[in-house]
Protein backbone atom coordinates (compact mmCIF):
# COMPACT_ATOMS: atom_id res chain seq x y z
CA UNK A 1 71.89 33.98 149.94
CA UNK A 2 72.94 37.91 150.53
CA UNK A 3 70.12 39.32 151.72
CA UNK A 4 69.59 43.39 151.48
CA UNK A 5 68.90 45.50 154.44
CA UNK A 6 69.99 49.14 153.20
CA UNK A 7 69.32 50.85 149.79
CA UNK A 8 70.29 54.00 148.27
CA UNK A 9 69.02 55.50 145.05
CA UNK A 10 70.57 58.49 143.91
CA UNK A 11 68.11 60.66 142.80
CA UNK A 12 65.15 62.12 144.17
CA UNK A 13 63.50 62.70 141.10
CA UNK A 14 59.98 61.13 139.41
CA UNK A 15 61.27 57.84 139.29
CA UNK A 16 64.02 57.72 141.97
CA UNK A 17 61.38 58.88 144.89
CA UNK A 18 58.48 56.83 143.95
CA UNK A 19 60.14 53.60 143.71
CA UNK A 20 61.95 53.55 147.03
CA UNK A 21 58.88 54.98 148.90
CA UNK A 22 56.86 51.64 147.75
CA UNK A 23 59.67 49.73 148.07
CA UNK A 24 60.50 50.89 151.92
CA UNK A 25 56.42 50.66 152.51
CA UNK A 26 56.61 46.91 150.93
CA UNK A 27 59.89 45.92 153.13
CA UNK A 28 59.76 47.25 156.37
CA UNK A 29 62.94 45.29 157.41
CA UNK A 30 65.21 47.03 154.49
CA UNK A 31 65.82 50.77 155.60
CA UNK A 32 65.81 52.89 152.07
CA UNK A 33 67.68 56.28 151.72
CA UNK A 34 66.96 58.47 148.86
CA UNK A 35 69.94 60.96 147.85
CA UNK A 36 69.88 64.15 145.85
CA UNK A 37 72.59 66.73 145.40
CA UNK A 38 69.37 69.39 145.11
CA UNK A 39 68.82 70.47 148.84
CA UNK A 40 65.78 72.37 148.16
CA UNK A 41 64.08 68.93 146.23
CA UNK A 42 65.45 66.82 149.59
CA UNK A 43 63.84 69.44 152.27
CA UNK A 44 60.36 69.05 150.04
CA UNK A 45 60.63 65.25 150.26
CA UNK A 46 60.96 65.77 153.73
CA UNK A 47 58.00 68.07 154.15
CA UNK A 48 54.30 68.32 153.92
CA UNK A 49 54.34 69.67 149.99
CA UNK A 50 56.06 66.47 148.02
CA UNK A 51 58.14 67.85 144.90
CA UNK A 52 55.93 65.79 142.83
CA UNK A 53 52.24 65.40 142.39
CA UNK A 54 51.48 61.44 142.16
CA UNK A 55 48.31 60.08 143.39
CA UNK A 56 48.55 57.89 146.60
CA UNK A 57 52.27 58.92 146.70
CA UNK A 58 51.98 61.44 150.06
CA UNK A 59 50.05 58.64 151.96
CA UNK A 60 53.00 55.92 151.14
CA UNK A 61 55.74 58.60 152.06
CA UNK A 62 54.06 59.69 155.31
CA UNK A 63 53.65 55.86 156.11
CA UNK A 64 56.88 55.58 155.97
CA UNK A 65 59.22 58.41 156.36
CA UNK A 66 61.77 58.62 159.11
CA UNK A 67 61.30 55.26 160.04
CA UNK A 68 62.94 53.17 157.65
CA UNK A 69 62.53 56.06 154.60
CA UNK A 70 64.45 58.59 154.46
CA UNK A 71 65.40 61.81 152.16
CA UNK A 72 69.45 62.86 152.25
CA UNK A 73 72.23 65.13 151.15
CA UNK A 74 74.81 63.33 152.84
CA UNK A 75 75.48 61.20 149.22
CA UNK A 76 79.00 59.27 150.47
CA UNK A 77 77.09 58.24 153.94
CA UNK A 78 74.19 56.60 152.44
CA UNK A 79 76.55 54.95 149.40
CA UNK A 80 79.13 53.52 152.29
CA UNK A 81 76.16 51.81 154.08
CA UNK A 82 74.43 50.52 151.44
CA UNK A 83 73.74 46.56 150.28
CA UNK A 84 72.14 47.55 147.41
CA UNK A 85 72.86 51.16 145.28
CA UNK A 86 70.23 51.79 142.77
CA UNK A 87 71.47 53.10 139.38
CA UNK A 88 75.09 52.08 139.67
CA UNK A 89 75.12 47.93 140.41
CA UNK A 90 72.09 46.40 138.63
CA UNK A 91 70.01 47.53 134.77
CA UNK A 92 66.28 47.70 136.39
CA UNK A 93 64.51 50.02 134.58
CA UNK A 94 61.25 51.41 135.58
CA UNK A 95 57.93 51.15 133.45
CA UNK A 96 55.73 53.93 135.25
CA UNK A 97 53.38 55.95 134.08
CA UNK A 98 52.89 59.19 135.63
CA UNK A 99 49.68 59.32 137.27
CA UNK A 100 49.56 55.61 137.94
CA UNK A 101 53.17 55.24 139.19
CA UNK A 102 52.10 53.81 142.96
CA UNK A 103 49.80 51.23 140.92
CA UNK A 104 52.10 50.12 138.39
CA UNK A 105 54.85 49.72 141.52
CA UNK A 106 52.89 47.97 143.62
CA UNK A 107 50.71 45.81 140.95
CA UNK A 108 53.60 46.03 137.92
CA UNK A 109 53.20 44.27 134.86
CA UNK A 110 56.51 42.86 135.04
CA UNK A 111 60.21 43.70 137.17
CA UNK A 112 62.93 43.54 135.20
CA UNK A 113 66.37 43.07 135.96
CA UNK A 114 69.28 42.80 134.21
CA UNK A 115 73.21 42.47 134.83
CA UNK A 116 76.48 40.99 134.56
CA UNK A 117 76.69 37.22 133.40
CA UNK A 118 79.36 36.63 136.01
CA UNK A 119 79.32 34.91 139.35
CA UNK A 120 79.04 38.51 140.90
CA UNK A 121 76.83 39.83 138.91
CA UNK A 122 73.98 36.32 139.27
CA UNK A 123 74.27 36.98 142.77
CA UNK A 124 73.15 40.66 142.82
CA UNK A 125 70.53 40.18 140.60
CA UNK A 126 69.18 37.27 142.98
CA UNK A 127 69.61 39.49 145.48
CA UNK A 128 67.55 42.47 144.16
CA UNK A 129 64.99 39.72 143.39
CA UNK A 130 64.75 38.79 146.62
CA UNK A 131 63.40 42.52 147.41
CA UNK A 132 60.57 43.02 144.73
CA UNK A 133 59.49 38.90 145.79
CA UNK A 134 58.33 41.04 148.88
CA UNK A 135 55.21 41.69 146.75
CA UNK A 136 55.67 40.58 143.45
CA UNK A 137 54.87 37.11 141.92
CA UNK A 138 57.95 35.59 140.68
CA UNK A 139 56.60 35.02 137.26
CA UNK A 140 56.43 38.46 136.87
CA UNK A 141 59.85 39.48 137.60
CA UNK A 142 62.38 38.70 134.69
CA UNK A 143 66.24 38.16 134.85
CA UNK A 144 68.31 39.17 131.76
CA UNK A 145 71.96 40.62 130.66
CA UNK A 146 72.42 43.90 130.91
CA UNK A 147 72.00 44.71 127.00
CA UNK A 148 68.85 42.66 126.90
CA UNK A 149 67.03 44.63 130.16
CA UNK A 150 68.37 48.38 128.69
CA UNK A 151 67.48 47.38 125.28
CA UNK A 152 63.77 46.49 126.44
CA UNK A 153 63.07 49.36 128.18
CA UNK A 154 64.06 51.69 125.06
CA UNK A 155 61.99 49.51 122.86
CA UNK A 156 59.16 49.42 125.00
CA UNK A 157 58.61 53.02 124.92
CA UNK A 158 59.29 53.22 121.55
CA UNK A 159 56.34 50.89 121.19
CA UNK A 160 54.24 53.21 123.04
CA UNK A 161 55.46 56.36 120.86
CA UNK A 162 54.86 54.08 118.07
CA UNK A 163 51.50 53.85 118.44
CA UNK A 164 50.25 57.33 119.08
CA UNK A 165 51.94 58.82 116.22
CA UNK A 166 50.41 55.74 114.72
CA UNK A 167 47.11 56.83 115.46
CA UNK A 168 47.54 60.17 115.46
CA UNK A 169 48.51 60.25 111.79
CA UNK A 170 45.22 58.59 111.09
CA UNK A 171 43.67 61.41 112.85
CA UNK A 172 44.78 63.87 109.82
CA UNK A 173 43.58 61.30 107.55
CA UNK A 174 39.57 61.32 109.17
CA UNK A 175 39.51 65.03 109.48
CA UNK A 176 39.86 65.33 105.78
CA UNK A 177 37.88 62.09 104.88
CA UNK A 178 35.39 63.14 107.28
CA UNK A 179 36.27 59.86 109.50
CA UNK A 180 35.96 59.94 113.79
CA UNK A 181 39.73 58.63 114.75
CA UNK A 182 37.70 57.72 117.75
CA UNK A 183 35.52 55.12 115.84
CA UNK A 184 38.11 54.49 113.84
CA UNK A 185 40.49 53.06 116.49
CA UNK A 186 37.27 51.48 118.53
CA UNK A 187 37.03 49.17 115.05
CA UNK A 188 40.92 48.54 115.27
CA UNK A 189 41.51 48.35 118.93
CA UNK A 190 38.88 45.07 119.19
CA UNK A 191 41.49 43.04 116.80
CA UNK A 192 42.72 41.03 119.39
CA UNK A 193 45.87 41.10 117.64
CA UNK A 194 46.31 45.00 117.93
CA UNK A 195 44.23 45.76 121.15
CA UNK A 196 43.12 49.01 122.59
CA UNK A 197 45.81 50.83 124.70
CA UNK A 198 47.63 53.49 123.31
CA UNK A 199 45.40 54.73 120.54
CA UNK A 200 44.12 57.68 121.70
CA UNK A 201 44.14 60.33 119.04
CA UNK A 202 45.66 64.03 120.75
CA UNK A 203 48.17 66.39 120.55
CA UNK A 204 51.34 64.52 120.55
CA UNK A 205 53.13 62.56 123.26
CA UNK A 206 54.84 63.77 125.92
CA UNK A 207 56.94 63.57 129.46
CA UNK A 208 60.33 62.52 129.96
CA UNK A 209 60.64 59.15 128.38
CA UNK A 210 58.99 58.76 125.10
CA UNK A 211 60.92 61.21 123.09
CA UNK A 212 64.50 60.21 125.21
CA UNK A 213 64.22 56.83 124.62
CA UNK A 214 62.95 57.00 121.18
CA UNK A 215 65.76 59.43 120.39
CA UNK A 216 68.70 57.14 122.37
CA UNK A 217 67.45 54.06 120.14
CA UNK A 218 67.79 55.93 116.64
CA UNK A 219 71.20 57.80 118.41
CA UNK A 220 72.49 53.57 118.50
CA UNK A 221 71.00 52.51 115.68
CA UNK A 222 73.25 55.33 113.50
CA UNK A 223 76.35 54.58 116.12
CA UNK A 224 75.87 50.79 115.07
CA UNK A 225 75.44 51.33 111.26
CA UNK A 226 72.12 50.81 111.43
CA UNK A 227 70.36 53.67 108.95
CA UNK A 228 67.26 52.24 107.78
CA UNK A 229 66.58 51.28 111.52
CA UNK A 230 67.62 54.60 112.58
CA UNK A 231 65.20 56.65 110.36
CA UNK A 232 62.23 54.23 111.38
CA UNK A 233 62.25 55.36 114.58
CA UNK A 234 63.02 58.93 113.57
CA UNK A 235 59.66 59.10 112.12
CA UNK A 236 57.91 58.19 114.96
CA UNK A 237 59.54 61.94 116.58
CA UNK A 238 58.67 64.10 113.07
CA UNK A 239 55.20 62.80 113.59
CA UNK A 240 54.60 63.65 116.94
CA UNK A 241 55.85 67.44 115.93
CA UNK A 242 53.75 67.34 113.06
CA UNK A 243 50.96 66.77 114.83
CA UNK A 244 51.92 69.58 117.26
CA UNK A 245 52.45 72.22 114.78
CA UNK A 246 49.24 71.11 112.77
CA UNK A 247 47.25 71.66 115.42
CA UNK A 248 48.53 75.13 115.85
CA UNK A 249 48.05 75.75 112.58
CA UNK A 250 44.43 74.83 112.89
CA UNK A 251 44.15 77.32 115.84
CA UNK A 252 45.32 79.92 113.16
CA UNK A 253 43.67 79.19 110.64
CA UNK A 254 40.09 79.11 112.16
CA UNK A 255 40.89 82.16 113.62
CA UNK A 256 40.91 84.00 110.35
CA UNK A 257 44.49 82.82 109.80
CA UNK A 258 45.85 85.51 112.01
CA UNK A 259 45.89 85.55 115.76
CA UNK A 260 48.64 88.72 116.34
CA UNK A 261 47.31 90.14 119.86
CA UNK A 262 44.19 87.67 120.39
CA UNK A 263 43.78 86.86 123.60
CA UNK A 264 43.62 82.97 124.16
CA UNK A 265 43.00 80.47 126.70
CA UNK A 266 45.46 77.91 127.05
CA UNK A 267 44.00 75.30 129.38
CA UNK A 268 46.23 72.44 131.11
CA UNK A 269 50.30 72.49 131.08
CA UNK A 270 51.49 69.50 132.33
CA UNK A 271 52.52 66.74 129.90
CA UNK A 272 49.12 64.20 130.92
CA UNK A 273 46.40 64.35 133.74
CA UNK A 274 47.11 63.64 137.25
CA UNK A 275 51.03 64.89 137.18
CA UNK A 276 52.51 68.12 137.47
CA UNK A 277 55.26 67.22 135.02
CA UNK A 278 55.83 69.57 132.26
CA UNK A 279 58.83 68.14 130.25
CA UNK A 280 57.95 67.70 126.68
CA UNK A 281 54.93 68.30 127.23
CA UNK A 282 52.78 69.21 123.95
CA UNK A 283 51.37 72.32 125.80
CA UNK A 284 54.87 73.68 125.41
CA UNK A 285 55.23 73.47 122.06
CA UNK A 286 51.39 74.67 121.02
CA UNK A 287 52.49 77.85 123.41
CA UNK A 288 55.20 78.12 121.43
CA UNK A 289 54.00 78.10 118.19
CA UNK A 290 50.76 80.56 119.18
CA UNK A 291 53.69 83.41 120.55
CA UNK A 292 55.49 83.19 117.43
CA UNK A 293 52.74 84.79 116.04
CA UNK A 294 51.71 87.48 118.75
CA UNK A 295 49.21 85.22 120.71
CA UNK A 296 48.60 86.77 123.96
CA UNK A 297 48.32 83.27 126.24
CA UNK A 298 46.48 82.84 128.96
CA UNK A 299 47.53 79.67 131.00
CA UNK A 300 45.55 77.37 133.11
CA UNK A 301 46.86 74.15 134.89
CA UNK A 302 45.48 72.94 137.99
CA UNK A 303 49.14 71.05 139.08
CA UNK A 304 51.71 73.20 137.60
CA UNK A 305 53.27 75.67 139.26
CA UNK A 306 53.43 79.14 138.08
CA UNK A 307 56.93 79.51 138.47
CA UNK A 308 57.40 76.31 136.19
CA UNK A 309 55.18 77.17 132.82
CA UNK A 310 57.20 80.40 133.00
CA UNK A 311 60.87 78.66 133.15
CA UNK A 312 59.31 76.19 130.17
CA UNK A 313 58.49 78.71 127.81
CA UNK A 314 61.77 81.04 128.85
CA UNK A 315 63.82 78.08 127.39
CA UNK A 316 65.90 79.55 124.48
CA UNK A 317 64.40 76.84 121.88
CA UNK A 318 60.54 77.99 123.13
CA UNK A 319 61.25 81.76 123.46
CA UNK A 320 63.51 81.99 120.25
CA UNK A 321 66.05 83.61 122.36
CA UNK A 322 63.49 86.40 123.88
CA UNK A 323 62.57 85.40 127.22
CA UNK A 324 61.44 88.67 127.61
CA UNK A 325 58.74 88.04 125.13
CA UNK A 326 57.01 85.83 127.42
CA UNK A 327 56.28 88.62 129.93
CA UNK A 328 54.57 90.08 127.06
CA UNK A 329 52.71 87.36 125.74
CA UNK A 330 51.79 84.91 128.66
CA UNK A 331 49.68 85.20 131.65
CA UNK A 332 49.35 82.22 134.07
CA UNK A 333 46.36 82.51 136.11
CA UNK A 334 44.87 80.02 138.84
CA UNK A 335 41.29 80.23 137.59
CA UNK A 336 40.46 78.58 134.65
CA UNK A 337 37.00 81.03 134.13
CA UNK A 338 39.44 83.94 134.63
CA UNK A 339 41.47 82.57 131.46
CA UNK A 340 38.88 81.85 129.29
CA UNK A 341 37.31 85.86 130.38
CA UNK A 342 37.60 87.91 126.67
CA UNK A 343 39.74 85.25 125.34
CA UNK A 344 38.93 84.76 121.56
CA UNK A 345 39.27 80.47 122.11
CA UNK A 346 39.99 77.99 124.25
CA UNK A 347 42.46 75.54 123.81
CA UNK A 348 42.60 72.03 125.98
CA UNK A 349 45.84 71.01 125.90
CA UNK A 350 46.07 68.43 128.79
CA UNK A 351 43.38 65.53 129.68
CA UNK A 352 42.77 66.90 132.68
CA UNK A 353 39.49 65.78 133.95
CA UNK A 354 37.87 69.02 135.83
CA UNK A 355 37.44 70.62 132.45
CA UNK A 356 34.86 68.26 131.46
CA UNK A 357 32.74 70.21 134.37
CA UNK A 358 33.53 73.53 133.33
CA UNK A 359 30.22 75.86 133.26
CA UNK A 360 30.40 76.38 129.29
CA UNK A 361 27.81 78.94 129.59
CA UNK A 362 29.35 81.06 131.96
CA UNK A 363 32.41 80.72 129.70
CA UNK A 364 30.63 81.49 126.33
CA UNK A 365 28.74 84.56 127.95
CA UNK A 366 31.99 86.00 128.76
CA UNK A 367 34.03 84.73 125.63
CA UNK A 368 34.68 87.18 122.38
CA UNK A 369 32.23 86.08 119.27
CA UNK A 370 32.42 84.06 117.95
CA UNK A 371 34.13 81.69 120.50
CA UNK A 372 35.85 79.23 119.34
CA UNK A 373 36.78 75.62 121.37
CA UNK A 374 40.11 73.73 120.11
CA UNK A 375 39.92 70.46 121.89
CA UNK A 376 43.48 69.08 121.74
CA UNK A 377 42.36 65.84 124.20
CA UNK A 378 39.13 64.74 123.15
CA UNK A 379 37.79 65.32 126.52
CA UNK A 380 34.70 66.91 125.22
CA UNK A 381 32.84 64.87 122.81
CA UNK A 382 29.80 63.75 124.93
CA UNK A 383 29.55 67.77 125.39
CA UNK A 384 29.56 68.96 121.10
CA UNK A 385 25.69 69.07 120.93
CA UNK A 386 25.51 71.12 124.77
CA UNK A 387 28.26 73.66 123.61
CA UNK A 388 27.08 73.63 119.67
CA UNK A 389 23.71 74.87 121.30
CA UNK A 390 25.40 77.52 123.43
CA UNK A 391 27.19 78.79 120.10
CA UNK A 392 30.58 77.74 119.97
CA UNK A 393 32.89 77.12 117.24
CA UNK A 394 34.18 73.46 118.00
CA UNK A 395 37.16 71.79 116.45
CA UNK A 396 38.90 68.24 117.69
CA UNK A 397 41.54 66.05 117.17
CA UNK A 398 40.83 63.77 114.17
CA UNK A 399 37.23 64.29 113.66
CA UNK A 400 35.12 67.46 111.49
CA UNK A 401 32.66 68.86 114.28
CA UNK A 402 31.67 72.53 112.53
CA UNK A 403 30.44 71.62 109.11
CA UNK A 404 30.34 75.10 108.37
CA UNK A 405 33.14 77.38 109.80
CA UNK A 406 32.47 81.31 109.42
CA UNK A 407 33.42 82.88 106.19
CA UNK A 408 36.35 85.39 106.42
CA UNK A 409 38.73 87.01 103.87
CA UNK A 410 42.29 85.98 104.40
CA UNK A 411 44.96 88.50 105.75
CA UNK A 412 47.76 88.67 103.25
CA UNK A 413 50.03 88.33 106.14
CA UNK A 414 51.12 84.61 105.78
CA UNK A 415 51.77 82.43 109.02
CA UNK A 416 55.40 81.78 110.48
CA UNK A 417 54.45 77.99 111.01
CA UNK A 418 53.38 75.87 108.64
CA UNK A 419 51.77 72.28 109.03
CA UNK A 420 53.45 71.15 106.06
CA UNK A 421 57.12 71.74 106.92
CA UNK A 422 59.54 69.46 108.04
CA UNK A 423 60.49 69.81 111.61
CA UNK A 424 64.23 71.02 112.85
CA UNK A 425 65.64 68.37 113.39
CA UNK A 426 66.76 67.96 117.65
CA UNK A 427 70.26 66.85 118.75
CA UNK A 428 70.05 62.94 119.73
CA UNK A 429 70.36 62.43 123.69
C-alpha cells in the first residue's frame, strides 16, 4: 500500500492549523506543511503568539514545529512535494469544536472520509486511513463517497443548530409560563432517546459553521427542488435571530424601554468560551442591535483582540453603513471592573468562565441604580440570591428571576427593533 510521508493543507486557519499540528505530533515519520497566502497569519504560526487561542494547541505546535511541522508561503513547493494535499484530493471534514479542538483530534468521535468510487480514489482514501490509524481505532474511522461524507458533515451541524434553537424557543415559552428552561431540559435531556448535549438555553449559536452549513443545506435543498426541506432548515436560522433580537429587546425594555446614551457593559465577544473567534458570534449582533438605539457599549473579552471587536462591528451589515458610529458608541477596554464602572447594566454575552468570580459588590457599588444584570449564558444562577441581596436587577435566558421589575412610565419614543419581526432574510453561502 502507498504510504504518506509529506502533507500539505492549504490553509492556516482554525481548522487547517489544528489538524496538521496533531496530526505531525501523532506521526512523527510524515513531515506536515501548512500553507497560507496571509504572510502575517504564517509568521504568527511561526512565533511565540499563535493566531488562534485553542487550549493545549501552543504545547502541540512547539512540540513539533520545525522538525517535521512547518508554517509556509511558498504554496507550489509544498503542493509539488506532497503525498497527500488536504482540501483538494479526499472529502474529510472536521467535527471540532472550538475550545476542545486538540481533544476532539486526538480522542475524535469518529474520522470520516470520503471520495471517489474508483480504483484511484479507494486507494487514497486507504491511504489517508492509514495516517489517522496512527491513533485512531479503526472502528472509529468511516469510509464513504464523496456525497455521503459532505452531506454528513452539513447535517451534523445542522443537528447541532437544530437543537439550540430547539431549546432556545422553549426558553421564550418558560419566561412567560414562569418555567426554568434549565429544569425544563434537565427533565428532557434524561430521555435516553433525546439525551443531554446541546440544550443549553442562551443567546443564539454562533462561530463559523453552524449558520454556513445550515445555510449551504437549505441553499441545495432549493437548487434540488426541495422547498419544504429548504424552509425546515431555514427556521432553524430565523430562530437563532429571534432569539438574538429578543434578548435585546429585553435589555430595552427593562431599561425603561429606552437606552439612547446609557452607558452599558458588554461582557465577552468571542462566539463561546475558551476561543478568540468572533465570527457570528451572538455578541455581534446584541452590539448591534443596542447601537441602533444610541447604546454607548462598553466591551469586555478576555481573548479577543481589540483590533478585532472593532473590525466586527465596522462591518457594513453591523454599523448600517456608519463605521464611524462605532467610534462614538463603543469602547473596548481590558478590564472587565473598568466596563461595568457607571454602566447602567451588564450584559454576559459569552460563557466565559472568569465572570462567575467577578467581585459583584465592587461592581454594584460602582454601577448606576438601579443596576441591572442581563445574563445572556446562564453562567450566574448559583449567584441570583448573592447578587439579589446586593440589589441588582437580574434577568436570564428562559427563566423569570425579578418578580417585580421597577415601575416606569414609557417614553413615547418607540424602539427600532422589535422581538416580533421577522428577520432580513441573509444571502445563502
Amino acid at each position: 500500500m502507498f504510504q504518506i510521508k509529506r502533507i500539505c493543507c492549504i490553509g492556516a486557519g482554525y481548522v487547517g492549523g489544528p489538524t496538521c499540528s496533531v496530526i505531525a505530533e501523532m506521526c512523527p515519520e510524515i513531515t506536515v506543511t501548512v500553507v497560507d497566502v496571509n504572510e502575517s497569519r504564517i509568521k504568527a504560526w511561526n512565533s511565540d503568539t499563535l493566531p488562534i487561542y485553542e487550549p493545549g494547541l501552543k504545547e502541540v505546535v512547539e512540540s513539533c514545529r520545525g522538525r517535521n511541522l512547518f508554517f509556509s508561503t511558498d504554496i507550489d513547493s509544498a503542493i509539488r512535494e506532497a503525498d497527500l494535499v488536504f482540501i483538494s484530493v479526499l472529502s474529510n471534514p472536521e467535527f471540532l469544536a472550538e475550545g476542545t479542538a486538540v481533544r476532539d483530534l486526538k480522542e475524535p468521535d469518529r474520522v470520516l472520509i470520503g471520495g471517489d468510487e474508483t480504483a484511484e480514489g479507494q486507494r487514497a482514501i486507504r491511504a489517508l486511513c492509514a495516517v489517522y490509524e496512527h491513533w485512531v481505532p479503526k472502528a472509529r474511522i468511516i469510509t464513504t463517497n464523496t456525497w455521503s461524507s459532505e452531506l454528513s458533515k452539513l447535517a451534523a451541524n445542522a443537528f447541532l443548530a437544530q437543537r439550540i434553537s430547539s431549546i432556545n424557543s422553549i426558553s421564550a415559552l418558560c419566561e412567560a409560563t414562569g418555567a426554568d428552561v434549565e429544569e425544563v431540559a434537565k427533565a428532557i435531556g434524561m430521555d435516553q432517546r433525546i439525551g443531554s448535549k446541546f440544550l443549553k438555553a442562551s443567546v443564539g449559536f454562533g462561530g463559523s459553521c453552524f449558520q454556513k452549513d445550515v445555510l449551504n443545506l437549505v441553499y441545495l435543498c432549493e437548487a434540488l427542488n426541495l422547498p419544504e426541506v429548504a424552509s425546515y432548515w431555514q427556521q432553524v436560522i430565523d430562530m437563532n435571530e429571534y432569539q438574538r433580537r429578543r434578548f435585546a429587546c429585553r435589555i430595552i425594555d427593562c431599561l425603561f424601554n429606552t437606552v439612547t446614551g446609557k452607558k452599558i457593559a458588554l461582557l465577552g465577544f468571542s462566539f463561546k468560551k475558551d476561543t478568540g473567534d468572533t465570527r457570528e458570534s451572538s455578541s455581534i449582533y446584541i452590539s448591534k442591535y443596542l447601537m441602533d438605539e444610541g447604546a454607548k457599549l462598553f466591551i469586555y473579552d478576555p481573548k479577543v483582540l481589540k483590533e478585532q471587536i472593532i473590525h466586527d462591528l465596522s462591518q457594513p451589515s453591523i454599523s448600517e453603513d456608519n463605521p464611524e458610529r462605532v467610534s462614538e458608541l463603543v469602547t473596548v477596554t481590558s478590564d472587565p471592573y473598568e466596563a461595568c464602572q457607571s454602566a447602567h447594566a451588564l450584559v454576559i454575552c459569552t460563557e466565559w468562565d472568569m465572570f462567575k468570580e467577578l467581585d459583584y459588590e465592587k461592581i454594584y457599588k460602582k454601577m448606576l441604580k438601579p443596576a441591572f444584570i442581563f445574563d445572556g449564558r446562564r453562567v450566574l444562577d448559583h449567584l441570583h440570591p448573592h447578587l439579589q441581596n446586593i440589589g441588582f436587577q437580574i434577568e436570564t435566558i428562559g427563566k423569570k428571576v425579578t418578580t417585580a421589575r421597577i415601575p416606569y412610565t414609557p417614553a413615547a419614543v418607540i424602539p427600532r427593533i422589535s422581538a416580533t419581526e421577522p428577520p432580513p432574510k441573509k444571502a445563502k453561502v
